[in-house]
PDB file of N, CA and C in Angstrom:
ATOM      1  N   UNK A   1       0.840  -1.183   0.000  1.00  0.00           N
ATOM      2  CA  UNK A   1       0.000   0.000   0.000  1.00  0.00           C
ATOM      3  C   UNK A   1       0.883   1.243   0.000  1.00  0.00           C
ATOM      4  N   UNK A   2       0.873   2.546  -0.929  1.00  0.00           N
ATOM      5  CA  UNK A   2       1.306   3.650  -0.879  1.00  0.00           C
ATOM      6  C   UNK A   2       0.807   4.319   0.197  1.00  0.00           C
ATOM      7  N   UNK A   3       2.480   4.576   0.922  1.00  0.00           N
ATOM      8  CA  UNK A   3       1.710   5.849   1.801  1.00  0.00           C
ATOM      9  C   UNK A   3       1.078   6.914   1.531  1.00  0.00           C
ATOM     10  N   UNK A   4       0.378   7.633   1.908  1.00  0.00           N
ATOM     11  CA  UNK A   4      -0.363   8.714   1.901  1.00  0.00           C
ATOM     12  C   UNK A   4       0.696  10.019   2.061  1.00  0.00           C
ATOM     13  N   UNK A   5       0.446  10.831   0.743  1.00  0.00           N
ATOM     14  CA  UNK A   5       1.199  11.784   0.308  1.00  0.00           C
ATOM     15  C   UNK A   5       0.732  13.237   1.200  1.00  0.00           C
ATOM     16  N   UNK A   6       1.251  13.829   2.471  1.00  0.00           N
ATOM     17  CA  UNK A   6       0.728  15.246   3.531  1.00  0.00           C
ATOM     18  C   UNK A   6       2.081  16.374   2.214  1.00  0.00           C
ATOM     19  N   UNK A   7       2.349  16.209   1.673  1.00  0.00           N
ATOM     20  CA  UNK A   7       3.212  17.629   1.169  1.00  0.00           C
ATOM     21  C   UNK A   7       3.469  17.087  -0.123  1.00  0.00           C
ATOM     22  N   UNK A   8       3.156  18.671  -0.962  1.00  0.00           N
ATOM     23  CA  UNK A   8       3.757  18.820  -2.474  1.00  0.00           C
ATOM     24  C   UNK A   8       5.184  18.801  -2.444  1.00  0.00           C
ATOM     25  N   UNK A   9       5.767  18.158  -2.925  1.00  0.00           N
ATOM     26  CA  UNK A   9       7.250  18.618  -3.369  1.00  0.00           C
ATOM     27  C   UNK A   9       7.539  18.508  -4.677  1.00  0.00           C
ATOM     28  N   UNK A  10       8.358  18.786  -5.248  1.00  0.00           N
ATOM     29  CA  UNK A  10       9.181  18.538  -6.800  1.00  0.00           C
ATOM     30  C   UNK A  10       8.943  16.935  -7.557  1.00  0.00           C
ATOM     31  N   UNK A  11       9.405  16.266  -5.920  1.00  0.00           N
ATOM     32  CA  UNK A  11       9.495  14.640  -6.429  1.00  0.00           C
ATOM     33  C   UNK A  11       8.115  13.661  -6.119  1.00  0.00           C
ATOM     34  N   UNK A  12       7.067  14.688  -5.839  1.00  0.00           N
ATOM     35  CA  UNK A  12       5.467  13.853  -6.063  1.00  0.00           C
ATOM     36  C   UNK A  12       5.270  13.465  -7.568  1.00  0.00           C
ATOM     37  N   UNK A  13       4.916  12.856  -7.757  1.00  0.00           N
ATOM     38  CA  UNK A  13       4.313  12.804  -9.346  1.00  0.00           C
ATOM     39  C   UNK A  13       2.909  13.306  -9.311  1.00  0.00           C
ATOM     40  N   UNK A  14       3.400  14.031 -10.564  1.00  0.00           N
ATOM     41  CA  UNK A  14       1.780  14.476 -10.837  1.00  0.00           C
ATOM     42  C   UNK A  14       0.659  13.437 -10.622  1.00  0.00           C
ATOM     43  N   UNK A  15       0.394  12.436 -10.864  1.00  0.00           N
ATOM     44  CA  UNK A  15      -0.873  11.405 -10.755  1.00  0.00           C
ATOM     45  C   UNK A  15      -0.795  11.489  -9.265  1.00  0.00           C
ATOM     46  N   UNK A  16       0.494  11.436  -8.093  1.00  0.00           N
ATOM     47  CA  UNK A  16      -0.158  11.122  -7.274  1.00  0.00           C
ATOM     48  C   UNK A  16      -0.559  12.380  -6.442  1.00  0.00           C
ATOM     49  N   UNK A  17      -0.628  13.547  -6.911  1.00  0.00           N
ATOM     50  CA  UNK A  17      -0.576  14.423  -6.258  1.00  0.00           C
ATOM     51  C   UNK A  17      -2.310  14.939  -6.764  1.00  0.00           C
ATOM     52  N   UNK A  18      -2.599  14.226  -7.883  1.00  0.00           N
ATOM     53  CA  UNK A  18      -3.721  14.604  -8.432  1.00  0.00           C
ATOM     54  C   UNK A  18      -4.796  13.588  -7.722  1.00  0.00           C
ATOM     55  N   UNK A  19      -4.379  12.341  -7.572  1.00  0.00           N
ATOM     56  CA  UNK A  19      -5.356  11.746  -6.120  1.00  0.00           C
ATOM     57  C   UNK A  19      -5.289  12.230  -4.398  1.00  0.00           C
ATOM     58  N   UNK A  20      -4.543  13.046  -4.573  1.00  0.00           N
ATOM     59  CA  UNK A  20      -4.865  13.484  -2.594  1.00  0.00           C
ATOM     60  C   UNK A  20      -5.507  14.539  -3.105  1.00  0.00           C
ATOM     61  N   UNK A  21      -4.956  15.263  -4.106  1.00  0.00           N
ATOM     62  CA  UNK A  21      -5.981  16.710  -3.775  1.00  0.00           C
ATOM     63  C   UNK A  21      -6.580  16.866  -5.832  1.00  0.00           C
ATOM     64  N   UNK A  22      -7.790  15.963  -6.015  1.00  0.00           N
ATOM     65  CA  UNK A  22      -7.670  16.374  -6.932  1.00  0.00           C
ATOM     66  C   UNK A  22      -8.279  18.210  -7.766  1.00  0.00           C
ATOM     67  N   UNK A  23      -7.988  18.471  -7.169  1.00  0.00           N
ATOM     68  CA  UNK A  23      -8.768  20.219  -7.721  1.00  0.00           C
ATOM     69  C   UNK A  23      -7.245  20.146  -8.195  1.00  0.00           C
ATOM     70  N   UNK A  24      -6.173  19.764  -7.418  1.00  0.00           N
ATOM     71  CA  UNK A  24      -4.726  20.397  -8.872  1.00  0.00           C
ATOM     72  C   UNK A  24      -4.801  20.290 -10.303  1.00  0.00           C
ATOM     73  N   UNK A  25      -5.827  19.399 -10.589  1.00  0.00           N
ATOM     74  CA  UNK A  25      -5.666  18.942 -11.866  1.00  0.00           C
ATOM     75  C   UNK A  25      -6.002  20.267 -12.674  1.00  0.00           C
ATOM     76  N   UNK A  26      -6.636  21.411 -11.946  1.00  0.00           N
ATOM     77  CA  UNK A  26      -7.021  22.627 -13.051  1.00  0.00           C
ATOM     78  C   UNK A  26      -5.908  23.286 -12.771  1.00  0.00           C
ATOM     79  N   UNK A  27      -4.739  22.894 -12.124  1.00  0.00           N
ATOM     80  CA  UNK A  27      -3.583  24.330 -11.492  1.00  0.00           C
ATOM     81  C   UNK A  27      -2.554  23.617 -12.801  1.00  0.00           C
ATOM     82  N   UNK A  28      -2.978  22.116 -12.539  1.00  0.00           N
ATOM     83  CA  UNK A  28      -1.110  21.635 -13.355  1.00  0.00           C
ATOM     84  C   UNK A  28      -1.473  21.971 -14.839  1.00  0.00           C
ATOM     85  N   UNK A  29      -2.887  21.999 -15.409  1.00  0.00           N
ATOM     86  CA  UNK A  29      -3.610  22.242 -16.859  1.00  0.00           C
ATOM     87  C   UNK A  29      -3.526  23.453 -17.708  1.00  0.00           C
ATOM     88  N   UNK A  30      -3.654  24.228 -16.355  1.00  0.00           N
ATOM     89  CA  UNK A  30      -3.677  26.283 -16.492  1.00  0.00           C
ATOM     90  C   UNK A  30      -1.790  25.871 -16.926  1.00  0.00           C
ATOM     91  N   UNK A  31      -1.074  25.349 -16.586  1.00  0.00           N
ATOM     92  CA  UNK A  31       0.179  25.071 -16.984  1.00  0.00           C
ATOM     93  C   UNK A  31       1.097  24.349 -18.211  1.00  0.00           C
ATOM     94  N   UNK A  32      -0.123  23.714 -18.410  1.00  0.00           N
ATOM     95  CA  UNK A  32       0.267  22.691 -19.190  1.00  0.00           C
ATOM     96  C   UNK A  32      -0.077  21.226 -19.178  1.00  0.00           C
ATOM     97  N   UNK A  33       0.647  21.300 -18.199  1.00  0.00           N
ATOM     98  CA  UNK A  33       0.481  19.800 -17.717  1.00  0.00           C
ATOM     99  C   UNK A  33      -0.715  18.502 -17.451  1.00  0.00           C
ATOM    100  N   UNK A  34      -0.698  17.568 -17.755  1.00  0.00           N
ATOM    101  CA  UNK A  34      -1.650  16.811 -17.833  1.00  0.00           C
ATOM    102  C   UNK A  34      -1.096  15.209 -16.859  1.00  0.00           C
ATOM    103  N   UNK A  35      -2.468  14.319 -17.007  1.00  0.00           N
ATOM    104  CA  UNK A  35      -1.757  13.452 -16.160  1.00  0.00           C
ATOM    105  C   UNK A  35      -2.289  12.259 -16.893  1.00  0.00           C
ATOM    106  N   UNK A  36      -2.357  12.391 -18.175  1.00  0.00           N
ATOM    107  CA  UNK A  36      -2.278  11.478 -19.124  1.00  0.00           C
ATOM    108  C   UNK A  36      -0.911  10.751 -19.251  1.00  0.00           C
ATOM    109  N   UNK A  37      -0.016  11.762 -20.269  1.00  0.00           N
ATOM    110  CA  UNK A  37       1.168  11.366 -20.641  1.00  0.00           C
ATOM    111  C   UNK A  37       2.209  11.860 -19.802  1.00  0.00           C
ATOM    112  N   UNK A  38       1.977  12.945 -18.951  1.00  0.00           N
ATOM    113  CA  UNK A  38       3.267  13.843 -17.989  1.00  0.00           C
ATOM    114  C   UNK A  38       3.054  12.770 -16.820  1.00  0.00           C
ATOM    115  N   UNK A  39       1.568  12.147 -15.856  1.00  0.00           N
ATOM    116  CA  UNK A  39       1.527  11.597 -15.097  1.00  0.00           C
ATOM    117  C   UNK A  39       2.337  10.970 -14.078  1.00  0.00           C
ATOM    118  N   UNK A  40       3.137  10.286 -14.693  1.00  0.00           N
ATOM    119  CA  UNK A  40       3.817   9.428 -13.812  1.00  0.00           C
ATOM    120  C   UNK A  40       5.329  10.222 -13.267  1.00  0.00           C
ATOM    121  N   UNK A  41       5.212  11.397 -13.671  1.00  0.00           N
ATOM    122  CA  UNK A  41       6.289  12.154 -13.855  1.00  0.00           C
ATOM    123  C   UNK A  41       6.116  13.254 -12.615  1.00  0.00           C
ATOM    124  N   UNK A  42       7.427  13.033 -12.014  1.00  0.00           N
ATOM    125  CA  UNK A  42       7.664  13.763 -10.744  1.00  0.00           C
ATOM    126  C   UNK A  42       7.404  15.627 -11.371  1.00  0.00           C
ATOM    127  N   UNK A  43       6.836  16.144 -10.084  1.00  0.00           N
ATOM    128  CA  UNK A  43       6.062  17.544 -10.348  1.00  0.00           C
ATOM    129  C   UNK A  43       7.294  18.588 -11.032  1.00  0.00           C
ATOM    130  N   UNK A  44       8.574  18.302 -10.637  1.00  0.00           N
ATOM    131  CA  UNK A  44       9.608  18.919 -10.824  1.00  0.00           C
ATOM    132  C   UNK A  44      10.373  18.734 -12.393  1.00  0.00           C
ATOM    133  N   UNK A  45       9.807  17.578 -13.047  1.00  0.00           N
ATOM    134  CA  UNK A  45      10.597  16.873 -14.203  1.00  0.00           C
ATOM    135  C   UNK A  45       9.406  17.796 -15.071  1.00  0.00           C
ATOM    136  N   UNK A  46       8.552  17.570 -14.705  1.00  0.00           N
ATOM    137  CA  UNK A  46       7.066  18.226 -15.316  1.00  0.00           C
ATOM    138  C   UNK A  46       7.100  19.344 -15.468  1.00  0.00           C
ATOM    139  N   UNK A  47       7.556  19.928 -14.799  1.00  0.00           N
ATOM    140  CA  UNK A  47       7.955  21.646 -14.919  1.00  0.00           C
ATOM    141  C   UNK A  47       8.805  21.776 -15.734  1.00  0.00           C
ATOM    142  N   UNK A  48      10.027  21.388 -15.547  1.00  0.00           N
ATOM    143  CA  UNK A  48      11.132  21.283 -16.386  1.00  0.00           C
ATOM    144  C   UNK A  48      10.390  20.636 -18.188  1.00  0.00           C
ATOM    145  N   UNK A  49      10.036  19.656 -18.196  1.00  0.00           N
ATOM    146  CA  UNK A  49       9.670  19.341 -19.744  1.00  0.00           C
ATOM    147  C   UNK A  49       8.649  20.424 -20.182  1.00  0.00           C
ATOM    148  N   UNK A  50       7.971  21.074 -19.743  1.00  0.00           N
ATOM    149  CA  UNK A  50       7.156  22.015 -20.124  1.00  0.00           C
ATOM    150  C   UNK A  50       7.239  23.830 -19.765  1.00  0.00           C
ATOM    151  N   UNK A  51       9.071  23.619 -19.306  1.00  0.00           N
ATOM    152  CA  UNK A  51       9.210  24.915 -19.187  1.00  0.00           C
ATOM    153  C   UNK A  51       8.109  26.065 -18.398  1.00  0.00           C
ATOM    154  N   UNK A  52       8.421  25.455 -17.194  1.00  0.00           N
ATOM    155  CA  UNK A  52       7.331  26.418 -16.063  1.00  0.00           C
ATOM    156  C   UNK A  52       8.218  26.411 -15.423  1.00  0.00           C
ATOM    157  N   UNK A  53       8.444  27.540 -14.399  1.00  0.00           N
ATOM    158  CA  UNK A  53       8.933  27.546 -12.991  1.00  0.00           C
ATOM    159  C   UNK A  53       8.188  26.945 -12.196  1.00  0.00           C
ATOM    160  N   UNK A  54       8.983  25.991 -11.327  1.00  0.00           N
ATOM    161  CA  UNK A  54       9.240  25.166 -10.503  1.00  0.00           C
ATOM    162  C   UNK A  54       8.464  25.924  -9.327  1.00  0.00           C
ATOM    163  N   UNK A  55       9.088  27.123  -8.920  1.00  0.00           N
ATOM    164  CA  UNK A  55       8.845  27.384  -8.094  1.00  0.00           C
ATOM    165  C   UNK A  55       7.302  28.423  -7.681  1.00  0.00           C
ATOM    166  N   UNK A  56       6.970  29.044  -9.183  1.00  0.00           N
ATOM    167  CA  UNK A  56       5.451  29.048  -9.394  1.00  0.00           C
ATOM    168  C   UNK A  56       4.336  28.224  -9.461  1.00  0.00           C
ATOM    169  N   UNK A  57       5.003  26.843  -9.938  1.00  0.00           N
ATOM    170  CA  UNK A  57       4.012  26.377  -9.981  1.00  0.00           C
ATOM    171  C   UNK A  57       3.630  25.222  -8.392  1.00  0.00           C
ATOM    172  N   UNK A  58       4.961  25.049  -7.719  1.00  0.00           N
ATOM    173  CA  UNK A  58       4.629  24.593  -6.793  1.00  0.00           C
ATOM    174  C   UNK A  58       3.710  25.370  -5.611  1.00  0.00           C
ATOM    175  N   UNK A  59       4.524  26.826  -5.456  1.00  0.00           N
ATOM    176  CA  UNK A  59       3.343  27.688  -5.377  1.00  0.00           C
ATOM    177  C   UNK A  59       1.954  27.718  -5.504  1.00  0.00           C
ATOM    178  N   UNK A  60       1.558  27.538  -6.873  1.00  0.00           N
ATOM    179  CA  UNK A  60       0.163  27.440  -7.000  1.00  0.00           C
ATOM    180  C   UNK A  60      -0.717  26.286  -6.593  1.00  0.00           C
ATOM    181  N   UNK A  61       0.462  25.655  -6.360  1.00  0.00           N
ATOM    182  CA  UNK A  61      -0.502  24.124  -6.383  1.00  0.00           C
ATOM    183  C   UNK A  61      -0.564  23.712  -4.483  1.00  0.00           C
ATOM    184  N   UNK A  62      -0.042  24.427  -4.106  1.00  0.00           N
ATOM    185  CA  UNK A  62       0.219  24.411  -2.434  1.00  0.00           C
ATOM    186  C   UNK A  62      -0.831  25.182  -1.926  1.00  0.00           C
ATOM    187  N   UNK A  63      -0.992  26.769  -2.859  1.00  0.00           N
ATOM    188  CA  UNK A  63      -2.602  27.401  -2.727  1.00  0.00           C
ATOM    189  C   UNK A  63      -3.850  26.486  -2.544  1.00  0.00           C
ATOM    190  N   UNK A  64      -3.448  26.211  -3.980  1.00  0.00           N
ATOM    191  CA  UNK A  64      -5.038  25.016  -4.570  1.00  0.00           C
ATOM    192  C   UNK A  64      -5.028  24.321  -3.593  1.00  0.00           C
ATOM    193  N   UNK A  65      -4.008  23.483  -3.070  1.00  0.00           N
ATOM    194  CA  UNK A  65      -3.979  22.227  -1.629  1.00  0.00           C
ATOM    195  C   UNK A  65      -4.775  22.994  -0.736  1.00  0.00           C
ATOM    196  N   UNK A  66      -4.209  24.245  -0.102  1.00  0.00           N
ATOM    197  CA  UNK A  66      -5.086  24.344   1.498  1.00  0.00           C
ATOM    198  C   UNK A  66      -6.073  24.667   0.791  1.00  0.00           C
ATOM    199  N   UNK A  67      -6.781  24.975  -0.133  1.00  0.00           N
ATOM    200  CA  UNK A  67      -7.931  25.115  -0.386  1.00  0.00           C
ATOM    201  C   UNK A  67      -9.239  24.038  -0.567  1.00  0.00           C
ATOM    202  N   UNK A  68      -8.077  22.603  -0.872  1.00  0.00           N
ATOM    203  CA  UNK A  68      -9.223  21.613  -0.911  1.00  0.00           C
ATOM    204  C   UNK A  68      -8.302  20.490   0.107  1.00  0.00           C
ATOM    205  N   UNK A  69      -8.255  20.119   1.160  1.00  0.00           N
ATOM    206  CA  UNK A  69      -7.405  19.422   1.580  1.00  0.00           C
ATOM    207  C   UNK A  69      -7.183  17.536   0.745  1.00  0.00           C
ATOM    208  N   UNK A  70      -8.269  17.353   0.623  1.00  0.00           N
ATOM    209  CA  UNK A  70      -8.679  16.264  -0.214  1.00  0.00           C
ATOM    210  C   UNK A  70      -8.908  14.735   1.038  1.00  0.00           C
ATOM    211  N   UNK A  71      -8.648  13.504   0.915  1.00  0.00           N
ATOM    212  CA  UNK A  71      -9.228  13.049   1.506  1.00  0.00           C
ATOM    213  C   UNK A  71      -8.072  12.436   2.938  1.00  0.00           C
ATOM    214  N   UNK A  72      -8.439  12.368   3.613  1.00  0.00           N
ATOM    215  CA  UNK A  72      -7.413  12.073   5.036  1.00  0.00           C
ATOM    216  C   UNK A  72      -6.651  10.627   4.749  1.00  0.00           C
TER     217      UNK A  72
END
């Protein structure tokens, strides 16, 4: 069983960061990013292949988090 993901970092992957809290899925989209084909791909590699700052977009997506905590 995967532990249960409490913090965004660089090295979450998008998919799993999109099951604890899924409302990111409109923050990583407004970006680019998807969790089709980027998915399995750590939040930081994702930035990097699609040329976003790292540090905006973790930003945004740490907003979106306290805003929906998602499920315990």
């Amino acid at each position: 069983m995967k532990p249960v993901i409490t913090q965004l970092t660089p090295e979450t992957t998008v998919n799993d960061a999109i099951a604890r809290w899924p409302a990111l899925l409109t923050v990583l989209s407004a970006y680019g990013i998807d969790s089709c084909c980027g998915g399995a791909l750590p939040i930081g590699e994702a930035a990097r292949k699609h040329q976003v700052d790292l540090d905006e977009l973790i930003q945004s997506l740490h907003v979106r988090a306290a805003e929906q905590p998602g499920p315990a």
